[in-house]
PDB file of N, CA and C in Angstrom:
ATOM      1  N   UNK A   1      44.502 149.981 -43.578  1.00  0.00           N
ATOM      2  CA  UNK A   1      44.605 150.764 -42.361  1.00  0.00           C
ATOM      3  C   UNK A   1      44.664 149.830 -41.162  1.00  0.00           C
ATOM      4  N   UNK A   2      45.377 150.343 -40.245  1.00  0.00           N
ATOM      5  CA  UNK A   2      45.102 149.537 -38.617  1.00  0.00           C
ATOM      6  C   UNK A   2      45.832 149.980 -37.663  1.00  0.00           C
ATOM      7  N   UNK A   3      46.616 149.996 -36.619  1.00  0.00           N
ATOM      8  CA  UNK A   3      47.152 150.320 -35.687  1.00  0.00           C
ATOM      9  C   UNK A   3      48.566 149.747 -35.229  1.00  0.00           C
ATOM     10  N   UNK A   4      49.533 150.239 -34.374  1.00  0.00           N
ATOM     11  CA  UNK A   4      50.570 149.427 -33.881  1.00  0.00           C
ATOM     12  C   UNK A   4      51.697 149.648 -35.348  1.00  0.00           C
ATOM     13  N   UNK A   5      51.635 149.772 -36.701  1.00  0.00           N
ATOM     14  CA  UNK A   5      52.549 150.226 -37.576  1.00  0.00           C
ATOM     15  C   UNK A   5      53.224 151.316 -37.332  1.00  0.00           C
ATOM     16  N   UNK A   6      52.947 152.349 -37.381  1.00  0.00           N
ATOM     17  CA  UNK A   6      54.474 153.347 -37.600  1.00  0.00           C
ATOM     18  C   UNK A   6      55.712 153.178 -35.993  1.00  0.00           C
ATOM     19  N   UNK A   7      55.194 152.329 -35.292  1.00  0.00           N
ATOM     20  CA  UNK A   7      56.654 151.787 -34.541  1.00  0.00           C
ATOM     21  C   UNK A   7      57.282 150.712 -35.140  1.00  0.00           C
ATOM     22  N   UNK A   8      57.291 150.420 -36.191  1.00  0.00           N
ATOM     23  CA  UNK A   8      58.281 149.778 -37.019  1.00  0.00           C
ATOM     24  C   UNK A   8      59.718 150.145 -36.397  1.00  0.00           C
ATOM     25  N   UNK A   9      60.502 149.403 -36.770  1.00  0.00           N
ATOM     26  CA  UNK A   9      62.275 149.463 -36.472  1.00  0.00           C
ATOM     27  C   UNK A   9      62.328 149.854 -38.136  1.00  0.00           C
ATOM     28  N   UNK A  10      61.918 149.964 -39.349  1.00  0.00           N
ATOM     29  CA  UNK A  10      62.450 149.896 -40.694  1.00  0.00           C
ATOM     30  C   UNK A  10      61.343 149.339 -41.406  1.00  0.00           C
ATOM     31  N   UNK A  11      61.317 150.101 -42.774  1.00  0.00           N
ATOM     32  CA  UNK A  11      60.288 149.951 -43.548  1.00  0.00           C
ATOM     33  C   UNK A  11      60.549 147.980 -43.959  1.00  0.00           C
ATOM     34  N   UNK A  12      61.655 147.671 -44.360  1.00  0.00           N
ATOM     35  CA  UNK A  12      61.795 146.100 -44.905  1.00  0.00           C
ATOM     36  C   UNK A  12      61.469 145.105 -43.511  1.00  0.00           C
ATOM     37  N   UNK A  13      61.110 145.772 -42.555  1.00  0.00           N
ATOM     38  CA  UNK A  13      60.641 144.969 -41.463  1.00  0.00           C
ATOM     39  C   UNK A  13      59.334 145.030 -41.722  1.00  0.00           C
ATOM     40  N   UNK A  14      58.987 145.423 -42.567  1.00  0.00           N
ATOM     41  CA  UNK A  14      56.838 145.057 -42.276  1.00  0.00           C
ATOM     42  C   UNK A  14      57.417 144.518 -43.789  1.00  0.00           C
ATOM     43  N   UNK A  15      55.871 143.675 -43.623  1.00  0.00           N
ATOM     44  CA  UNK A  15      55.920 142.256 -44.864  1.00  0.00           C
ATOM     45  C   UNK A  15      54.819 141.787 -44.731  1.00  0.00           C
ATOM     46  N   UNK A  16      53.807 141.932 -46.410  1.00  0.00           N
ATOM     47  CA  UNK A  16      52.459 141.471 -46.406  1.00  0.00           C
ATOM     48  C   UNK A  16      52.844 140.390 -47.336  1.00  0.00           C
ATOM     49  N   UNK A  17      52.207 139.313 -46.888  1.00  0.00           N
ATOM     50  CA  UNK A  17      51.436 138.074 -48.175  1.00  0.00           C
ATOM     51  C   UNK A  17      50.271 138.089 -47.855  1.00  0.00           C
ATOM     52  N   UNK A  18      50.079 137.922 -49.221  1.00  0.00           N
ATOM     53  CA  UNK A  18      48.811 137.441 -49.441  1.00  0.00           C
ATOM     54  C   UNK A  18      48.625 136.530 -50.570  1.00  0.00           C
ATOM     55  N   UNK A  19      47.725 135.528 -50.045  1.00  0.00           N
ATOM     56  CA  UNK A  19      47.359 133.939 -50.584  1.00  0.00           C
ATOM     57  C   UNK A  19      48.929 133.575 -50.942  1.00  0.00           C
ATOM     58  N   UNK A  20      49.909 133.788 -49.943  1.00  0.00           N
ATOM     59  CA  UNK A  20      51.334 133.263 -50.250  1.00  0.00           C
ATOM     60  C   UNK A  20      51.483 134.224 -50.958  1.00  0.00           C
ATOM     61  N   UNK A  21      51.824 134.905 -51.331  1.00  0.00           N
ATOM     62  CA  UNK A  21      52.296 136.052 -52.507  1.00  0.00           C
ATOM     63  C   UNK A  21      52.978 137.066 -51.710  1.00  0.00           C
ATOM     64  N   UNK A  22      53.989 137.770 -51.958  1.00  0.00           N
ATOM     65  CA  UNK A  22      54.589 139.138 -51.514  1.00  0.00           C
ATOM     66  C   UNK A  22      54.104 139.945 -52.394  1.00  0.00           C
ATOM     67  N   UNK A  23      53.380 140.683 -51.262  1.00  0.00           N
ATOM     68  CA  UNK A  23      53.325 142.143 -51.918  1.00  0.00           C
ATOM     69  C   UNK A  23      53.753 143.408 -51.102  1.00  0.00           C
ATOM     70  N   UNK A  24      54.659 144.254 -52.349  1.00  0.00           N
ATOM     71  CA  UNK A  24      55.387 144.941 -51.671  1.00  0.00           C
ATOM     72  C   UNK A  24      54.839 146.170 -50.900  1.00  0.00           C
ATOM     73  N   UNK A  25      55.688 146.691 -49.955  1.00  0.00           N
ATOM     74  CA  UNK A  25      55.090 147.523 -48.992  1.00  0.00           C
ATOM     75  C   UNK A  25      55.873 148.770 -49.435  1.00  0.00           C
ATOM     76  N   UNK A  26      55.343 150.013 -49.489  1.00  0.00           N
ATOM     77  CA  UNK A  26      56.267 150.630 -49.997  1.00  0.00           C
ATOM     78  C   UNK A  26      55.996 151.797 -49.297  1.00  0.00           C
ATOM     79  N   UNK A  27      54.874 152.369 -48.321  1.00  0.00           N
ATOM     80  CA  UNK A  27      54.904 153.085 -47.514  1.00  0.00           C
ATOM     81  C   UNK A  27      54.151 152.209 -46.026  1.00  0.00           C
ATOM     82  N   UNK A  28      54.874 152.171 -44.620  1.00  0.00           N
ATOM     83  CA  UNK A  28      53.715 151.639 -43.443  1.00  0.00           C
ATOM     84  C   UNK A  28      54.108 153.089 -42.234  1.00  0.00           C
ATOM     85  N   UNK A  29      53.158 153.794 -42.232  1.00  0.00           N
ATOM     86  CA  UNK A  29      53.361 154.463 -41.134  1.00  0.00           C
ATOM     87  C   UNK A  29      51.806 155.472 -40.826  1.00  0.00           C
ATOM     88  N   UNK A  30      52.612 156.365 -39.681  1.00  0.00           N
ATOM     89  CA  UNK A  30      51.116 157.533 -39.435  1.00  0.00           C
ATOM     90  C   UNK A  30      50.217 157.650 -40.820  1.00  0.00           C
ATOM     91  N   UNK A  31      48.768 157.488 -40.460  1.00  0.00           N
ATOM     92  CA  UNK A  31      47.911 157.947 -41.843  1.00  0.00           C
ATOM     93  C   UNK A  31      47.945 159.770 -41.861  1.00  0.00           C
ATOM     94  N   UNK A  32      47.934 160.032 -41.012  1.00  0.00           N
ATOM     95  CA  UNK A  32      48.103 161.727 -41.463  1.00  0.00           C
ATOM     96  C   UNK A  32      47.177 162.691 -40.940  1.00  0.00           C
ATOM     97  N   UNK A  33      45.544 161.631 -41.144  1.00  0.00           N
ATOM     98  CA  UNK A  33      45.140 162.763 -40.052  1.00  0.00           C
ATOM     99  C   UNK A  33      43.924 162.028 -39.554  1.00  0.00           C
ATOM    100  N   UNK A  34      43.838 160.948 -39.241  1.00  0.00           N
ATOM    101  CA  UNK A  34      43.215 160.203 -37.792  1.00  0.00           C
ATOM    102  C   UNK A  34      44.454 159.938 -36.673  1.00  0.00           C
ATOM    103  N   UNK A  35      44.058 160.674 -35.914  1.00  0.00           N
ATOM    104  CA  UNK A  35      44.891 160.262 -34.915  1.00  0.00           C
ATOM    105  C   UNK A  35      44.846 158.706 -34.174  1.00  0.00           C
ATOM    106  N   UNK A  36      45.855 157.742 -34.246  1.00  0.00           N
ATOM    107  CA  UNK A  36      45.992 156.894 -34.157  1.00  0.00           C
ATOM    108  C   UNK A  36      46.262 155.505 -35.200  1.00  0.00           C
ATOM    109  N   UNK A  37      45.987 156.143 -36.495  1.00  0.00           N
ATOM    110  CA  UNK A  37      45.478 155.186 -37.535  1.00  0.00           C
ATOM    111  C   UNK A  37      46.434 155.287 -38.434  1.00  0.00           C
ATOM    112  N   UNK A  38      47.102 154.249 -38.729  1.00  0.00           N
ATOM    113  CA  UNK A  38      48.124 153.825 -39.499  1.00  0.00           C
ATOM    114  C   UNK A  38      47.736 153.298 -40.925  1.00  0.00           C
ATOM    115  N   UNK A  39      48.995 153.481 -41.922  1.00  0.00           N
ATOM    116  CA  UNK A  39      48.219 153.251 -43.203  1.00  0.00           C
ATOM    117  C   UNK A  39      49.373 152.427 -43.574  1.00  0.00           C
ATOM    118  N   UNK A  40      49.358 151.568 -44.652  1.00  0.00           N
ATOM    119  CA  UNK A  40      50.561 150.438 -45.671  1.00  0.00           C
ATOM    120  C   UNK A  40      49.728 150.884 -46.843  1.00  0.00           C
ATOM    121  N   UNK A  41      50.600 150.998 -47.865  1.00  0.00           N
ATOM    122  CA  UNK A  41      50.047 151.110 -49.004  1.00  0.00           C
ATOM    123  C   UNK A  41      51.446 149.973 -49.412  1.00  0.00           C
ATOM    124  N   UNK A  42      50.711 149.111 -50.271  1.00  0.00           N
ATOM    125  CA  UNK A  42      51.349 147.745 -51.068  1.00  0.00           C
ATOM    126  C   UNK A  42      51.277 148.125 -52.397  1.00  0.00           C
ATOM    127  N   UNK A  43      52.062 147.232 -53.481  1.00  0.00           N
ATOM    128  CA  UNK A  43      51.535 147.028 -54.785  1.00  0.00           C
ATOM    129  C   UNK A  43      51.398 145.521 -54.749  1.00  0.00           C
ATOM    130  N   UNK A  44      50.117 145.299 -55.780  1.00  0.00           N
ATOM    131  CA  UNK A  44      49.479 144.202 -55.636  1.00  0.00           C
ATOM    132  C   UNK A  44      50.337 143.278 -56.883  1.00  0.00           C
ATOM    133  N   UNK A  45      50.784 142.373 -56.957  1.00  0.00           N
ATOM    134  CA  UNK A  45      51.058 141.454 -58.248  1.00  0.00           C
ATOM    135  C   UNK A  45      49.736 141.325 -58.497  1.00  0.00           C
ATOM    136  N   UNK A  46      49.648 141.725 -60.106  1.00  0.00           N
ATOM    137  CA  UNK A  46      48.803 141.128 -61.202  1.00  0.00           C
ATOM    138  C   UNK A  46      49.003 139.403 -60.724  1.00  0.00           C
ATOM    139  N   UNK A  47      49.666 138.471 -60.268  1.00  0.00           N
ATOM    140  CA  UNK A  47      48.487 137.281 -60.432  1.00  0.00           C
ATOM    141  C   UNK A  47      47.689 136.814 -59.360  1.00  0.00           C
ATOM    142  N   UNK A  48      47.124 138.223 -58.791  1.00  0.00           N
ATOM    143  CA  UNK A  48      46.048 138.115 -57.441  1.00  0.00           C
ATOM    144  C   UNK A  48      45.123 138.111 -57.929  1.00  0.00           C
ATOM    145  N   UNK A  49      44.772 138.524 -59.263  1.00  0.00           N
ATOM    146  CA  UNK A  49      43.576 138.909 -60.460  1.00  0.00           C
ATOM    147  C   UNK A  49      42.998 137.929 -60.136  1.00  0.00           C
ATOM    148  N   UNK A  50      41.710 137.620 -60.399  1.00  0.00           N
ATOM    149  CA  UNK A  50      40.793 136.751 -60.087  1.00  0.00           C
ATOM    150  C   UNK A  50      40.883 135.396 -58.792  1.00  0.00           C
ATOM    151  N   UNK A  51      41.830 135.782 -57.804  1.00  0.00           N
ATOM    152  CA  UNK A  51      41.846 134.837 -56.723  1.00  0.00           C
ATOM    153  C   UNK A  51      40.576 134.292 -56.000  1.00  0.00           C
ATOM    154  N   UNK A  52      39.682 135.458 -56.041  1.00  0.00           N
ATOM    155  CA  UNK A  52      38.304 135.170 -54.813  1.00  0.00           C
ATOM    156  C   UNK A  52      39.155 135.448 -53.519  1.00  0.00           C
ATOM    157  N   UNK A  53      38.628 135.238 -52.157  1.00  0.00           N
ATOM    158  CA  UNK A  53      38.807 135.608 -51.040  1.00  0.00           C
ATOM    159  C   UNK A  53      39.855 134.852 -50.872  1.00  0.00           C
ATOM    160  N   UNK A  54      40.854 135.624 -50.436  1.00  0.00           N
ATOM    161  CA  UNK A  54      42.419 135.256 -49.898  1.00  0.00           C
ATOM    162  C   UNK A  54      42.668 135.549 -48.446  1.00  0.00           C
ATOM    163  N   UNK A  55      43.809 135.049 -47.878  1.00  0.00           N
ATOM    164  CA  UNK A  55      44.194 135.646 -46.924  1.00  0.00           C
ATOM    165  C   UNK A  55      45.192 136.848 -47.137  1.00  0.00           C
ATOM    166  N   UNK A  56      45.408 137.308 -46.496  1.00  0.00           N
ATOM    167  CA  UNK A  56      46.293 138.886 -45.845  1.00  0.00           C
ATOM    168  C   UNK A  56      46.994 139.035 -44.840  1.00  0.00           C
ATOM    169  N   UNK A  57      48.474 138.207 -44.393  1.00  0.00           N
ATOM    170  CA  UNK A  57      48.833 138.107 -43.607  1.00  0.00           C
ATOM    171  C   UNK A  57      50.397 139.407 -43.626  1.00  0.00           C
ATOM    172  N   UNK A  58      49.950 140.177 -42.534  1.00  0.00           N
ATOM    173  CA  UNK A  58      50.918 141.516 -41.715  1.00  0.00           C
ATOM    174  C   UNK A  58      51.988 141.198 -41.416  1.00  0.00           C
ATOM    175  N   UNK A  59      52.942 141.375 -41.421  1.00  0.00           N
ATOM    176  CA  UNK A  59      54.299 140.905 -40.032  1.00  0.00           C
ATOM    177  C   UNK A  59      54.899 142.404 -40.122  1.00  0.00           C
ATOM    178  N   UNK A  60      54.932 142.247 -38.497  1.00  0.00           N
ATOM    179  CA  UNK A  60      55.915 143.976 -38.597  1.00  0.00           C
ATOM    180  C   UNK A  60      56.761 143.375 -37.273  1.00  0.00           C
ATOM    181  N   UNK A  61      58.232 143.306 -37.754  1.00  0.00           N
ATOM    182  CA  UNK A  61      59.394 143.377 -36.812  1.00  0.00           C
ATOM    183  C   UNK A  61      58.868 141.966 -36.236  1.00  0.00           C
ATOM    184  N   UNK A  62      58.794 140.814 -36.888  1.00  0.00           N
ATOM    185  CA  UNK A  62      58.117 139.598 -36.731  1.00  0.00           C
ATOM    186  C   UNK A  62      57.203 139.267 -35.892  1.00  0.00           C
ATOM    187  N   UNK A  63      56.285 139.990 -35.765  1.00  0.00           N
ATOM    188  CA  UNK A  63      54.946 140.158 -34.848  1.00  0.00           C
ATOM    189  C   UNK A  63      54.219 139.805 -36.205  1.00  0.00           C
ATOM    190  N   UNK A  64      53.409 139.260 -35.877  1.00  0.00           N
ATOM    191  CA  UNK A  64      52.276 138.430 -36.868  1.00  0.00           C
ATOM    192  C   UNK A  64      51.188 139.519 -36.655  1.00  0.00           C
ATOM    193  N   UNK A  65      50.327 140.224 -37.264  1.00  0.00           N
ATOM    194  CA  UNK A  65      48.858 140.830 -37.110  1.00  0.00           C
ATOM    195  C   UNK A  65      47.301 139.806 -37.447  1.00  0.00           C
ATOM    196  N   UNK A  66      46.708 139.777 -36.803  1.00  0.00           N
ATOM    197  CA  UNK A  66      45.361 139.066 -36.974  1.00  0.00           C
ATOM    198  C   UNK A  66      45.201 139.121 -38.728  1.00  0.00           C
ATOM    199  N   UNK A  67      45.241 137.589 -39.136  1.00  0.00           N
ATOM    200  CA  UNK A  67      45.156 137.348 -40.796  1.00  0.00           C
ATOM    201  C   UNK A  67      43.624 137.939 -41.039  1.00  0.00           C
ATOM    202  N   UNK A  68      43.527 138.765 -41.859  1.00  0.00           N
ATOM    203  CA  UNK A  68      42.056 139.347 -42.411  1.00  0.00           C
ATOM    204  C   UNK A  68      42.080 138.549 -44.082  1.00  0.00           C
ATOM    205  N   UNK A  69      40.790 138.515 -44.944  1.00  0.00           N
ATOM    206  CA  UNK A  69      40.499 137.862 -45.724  1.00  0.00           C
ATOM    207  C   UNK A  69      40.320 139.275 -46.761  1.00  0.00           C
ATOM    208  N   UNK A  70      40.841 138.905 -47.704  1.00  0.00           N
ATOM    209  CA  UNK A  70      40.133 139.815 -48.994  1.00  0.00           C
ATOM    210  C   UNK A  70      40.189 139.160 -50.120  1.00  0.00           C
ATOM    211  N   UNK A  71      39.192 140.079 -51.330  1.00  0.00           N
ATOM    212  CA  UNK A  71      38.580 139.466 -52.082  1.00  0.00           C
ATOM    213  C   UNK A  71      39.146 140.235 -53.198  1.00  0.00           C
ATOM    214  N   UNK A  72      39.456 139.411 -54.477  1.00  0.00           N
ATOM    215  CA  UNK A  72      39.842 139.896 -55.511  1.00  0.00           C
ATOM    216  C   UNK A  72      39.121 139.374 -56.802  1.00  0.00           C
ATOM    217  N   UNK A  73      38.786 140.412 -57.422  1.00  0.00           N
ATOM    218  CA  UNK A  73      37.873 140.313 -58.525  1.00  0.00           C
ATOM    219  C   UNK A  73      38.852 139.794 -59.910  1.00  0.00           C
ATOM    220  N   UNK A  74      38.117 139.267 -61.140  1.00  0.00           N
ATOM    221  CA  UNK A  74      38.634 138.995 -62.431  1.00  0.00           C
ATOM    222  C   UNK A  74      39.269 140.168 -62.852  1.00  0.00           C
ATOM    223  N   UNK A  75      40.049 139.942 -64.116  1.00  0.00           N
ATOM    224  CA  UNK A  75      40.739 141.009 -64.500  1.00  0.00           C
ATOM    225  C   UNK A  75      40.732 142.105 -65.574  1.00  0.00           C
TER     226      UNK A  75
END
């Protein structure tokens, strides 16, 4: 979740990596019913499986979003 997504120009304009990895984006827009609050739902590649804390880096319409850290458990 976060903000500033559904003004996208086009869904292939938003683009997550994480720990270097693409993962695909396959919905980024309005969440539906917080007003204001935007949702991406990704699919994760299986070899994020046991990474430990990664980065998570956003780009929408090449605007960079503040890199957040997440954590991925064994498999």
């Amino acid at each position: 979740f976060g903000t500033g997504v559904r003004g996208r120009s086009s869904l292939p304009a938003t683009t997550v990596l994480i720990a270097g990895v693409a993962a695909e984006v396959s919905f980024a827009g309005a969440q539906g019913d917080l007003v204001g609050l935007d949702q991406l739902n990704l699919t994760l590649p299986r070899s994020l499986a046991g990474r430990g804390e990664v980065d998570l880096v956003l780009t929408v319409d090449g605007r960079v979003a503040n890199t957040v850290r997440v954590a991925f458990a064994g498999n």
